[in-house]
Protein backbone atom coordinates (compact mmCIF):
# COMPACT_ATOMS: atom_id res chain seq x y z
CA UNK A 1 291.95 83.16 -11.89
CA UNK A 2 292.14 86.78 -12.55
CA UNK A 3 295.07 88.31 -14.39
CA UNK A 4 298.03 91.10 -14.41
CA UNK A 5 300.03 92.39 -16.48
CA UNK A 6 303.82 92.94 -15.50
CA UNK A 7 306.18 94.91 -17.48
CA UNK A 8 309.82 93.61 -18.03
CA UNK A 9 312.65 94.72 -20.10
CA UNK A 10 312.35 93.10 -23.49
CA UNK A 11 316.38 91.80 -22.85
CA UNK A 12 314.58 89.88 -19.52
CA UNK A 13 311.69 88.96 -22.10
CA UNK A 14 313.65 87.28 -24.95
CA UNK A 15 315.79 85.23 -21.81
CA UNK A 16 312.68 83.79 -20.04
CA UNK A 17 311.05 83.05 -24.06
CA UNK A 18 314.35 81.24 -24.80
CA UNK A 19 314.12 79.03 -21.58
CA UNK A 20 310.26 78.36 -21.45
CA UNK A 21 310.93 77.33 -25.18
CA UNK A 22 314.04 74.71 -24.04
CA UNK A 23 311.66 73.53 -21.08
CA UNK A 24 308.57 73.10 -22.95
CA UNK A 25 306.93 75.61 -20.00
CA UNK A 26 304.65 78.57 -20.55
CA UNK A 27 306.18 81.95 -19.71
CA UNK A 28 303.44 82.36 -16.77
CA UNK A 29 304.43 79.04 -15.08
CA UNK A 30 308.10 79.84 -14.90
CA UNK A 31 306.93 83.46 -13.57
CA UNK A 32 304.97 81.86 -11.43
CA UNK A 33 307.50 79.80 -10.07
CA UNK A 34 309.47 82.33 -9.27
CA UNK A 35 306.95 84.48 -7.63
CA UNK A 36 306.78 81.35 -5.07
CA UNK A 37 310.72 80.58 -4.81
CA UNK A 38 310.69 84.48 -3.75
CA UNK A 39 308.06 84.75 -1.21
CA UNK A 40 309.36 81.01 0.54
CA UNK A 41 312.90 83.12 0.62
CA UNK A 42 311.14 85.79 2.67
CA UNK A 43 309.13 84.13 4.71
CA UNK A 44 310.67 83.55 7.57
CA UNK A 45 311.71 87.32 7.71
CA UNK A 46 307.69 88.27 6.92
CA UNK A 47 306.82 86.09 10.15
CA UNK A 48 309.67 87.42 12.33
CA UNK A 49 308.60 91.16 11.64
CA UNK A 50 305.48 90.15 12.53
CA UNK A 51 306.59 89.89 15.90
CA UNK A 52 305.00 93.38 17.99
CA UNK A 53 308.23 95.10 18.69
CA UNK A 54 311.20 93.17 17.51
CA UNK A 55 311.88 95.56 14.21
CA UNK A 56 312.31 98.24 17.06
CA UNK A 57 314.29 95.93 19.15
CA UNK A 58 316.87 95.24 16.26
CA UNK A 59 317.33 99.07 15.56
CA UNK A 60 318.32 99.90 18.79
CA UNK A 61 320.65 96.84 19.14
CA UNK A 62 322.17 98.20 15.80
CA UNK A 63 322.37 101.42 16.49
CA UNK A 64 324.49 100.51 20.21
CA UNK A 65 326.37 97.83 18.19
CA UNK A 66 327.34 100.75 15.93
CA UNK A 67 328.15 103.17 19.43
CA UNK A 68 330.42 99.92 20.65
CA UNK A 69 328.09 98.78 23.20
CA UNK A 70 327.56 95.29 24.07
CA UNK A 71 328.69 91.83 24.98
CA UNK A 72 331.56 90.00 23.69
CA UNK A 73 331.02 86.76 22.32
CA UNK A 74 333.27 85.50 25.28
CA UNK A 75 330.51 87.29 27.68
CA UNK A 76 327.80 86.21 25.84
CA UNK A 77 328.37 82.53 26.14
CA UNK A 78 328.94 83.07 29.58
CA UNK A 79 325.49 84.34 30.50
CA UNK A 80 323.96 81.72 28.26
CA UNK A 81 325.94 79.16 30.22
CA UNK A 82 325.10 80.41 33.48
């Protein structure tokens, strides 16, 4: 497995030393870890941007949500319901 080298303030440093010490874990496991717990968090946003066109879609909806345009909620369920 190749290697990197990360830089981290030395405060960060001593915190994740201290806790890999309590847990009996290496320092690159718990980094490791939390490489994963970050990337599972942004998933689901990776694979929705994916999608051709809907980062332009939600601009322009938040740009007329911004201008007051739009359905209520009360108009919104409405439609759905019809």
């Amino acid at each position: 497995m190749a290697t990197s080298t990360i830089r981290i303030p030395e405060e960060k440093k001593n915190i994740l030393k201290a806790i890999s010490s309590l847990e009996n874990k290496k320092m690159n496991d718990i980094i490791v870890e939390l490489i994963d717990e970050y990337v599972e968090r942004h998933k689901e946003s990776l694979e929705l941007l994916s999608i051709p066109g809907l980062y332009e879609k939600l601009i322009k909806s938040s740009e007329e949500f911004k201008e007051g345009k739009g359905a209520t909620i009360k108009d919104a369920r409405k439609e759905l319901e019809s």
